[in-house]
Protein backbone atom coordinates (compact mmCIF):
# COMPACT_ATOMS: atom_id res chain seq x y z
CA UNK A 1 267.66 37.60 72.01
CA UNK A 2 264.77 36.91 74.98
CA UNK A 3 261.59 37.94 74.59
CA UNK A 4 259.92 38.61 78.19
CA UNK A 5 256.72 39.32 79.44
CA UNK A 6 255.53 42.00 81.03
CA UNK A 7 252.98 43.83 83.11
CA UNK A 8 252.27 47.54 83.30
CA UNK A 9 251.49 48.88 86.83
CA UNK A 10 250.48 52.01 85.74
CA UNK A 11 248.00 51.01 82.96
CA UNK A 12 247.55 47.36 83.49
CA UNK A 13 248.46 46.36 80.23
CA UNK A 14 250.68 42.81 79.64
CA UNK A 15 252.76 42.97 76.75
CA UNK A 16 256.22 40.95 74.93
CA UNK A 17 259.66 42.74 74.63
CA UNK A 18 262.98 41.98 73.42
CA UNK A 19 265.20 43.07 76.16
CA UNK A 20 269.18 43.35 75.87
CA UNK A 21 271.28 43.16 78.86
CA UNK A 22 269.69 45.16 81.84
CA UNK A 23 267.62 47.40 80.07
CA UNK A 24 263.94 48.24 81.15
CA UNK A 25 261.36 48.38 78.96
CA UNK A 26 258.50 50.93 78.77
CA UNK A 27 255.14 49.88 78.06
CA UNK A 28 253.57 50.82 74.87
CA UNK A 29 250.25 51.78 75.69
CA UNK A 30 251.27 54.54 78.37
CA UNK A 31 255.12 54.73 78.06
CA UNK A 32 255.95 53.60 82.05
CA UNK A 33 258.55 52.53 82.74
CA UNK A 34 256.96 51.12 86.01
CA UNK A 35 256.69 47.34 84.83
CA UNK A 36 256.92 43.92 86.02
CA UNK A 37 258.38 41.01 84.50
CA UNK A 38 256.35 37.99 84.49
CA UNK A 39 257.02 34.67 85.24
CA UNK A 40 256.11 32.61 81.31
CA UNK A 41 255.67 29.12 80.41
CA UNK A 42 258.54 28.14 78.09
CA UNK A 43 258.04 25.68 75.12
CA UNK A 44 260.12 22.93 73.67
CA UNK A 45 260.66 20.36 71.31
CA UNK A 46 262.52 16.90 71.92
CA UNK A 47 262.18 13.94 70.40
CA UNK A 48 260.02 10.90 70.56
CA UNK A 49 260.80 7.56 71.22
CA UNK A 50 260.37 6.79 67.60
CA UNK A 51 263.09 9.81 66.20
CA UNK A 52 259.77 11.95 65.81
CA UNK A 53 259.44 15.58 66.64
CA UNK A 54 257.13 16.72 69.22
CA UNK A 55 256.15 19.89 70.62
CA UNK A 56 255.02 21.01 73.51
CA UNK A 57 254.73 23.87 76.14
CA UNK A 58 253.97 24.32 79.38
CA UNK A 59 251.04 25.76 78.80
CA UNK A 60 249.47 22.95 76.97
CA UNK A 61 249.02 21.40 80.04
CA UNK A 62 245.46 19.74 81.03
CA UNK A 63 245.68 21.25 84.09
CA UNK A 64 243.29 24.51 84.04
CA UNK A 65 246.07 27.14 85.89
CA UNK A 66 248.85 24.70 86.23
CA UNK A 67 252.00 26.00 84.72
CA UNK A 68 253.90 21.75 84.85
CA UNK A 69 254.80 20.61 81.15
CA UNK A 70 252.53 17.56 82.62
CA UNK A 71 250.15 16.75 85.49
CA UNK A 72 253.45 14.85 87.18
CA UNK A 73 255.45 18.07 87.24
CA UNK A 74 252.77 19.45 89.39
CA UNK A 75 251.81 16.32 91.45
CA UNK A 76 247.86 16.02 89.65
């Protein structure tokens, strides 16, 4: 089941929701139905080199509003 972000236009308010098929959520602070889904930074895990686990996200970039897994996805 995705999980998606959203953003109220009404209220302002970003919030998570699980969302099946093409149904719209409402936001829970106000109850519109006028929201916007937002673009997120997905997270991984793969393995190392040496068989070892590691985790990461795009949002642990070093880059301050970058959105690249690393600074060569976004050309820093």
């Amino acid at each position: 089941m995705p999980i998606y972000e959203y953003h109220c236009d009404k209220c302002n308010h970003d919030f998570e929701s699980i969302v099946f098929g093409k149904e719209k959520p409402s936001c829970p602070a106000c109850s519109s139905k006028k929201v916007s889904k937002l673009i997120s930074a997905c997270g991984f895990m793969s393995k190392g080199t040496g068989g070892e686990t590691v985790k990461t996200s795009a949002s642990s970039s070093s880059c301050g509003g970058c959105t690249a897994s690393s600074c060569a996805g976004c050309g820093h």
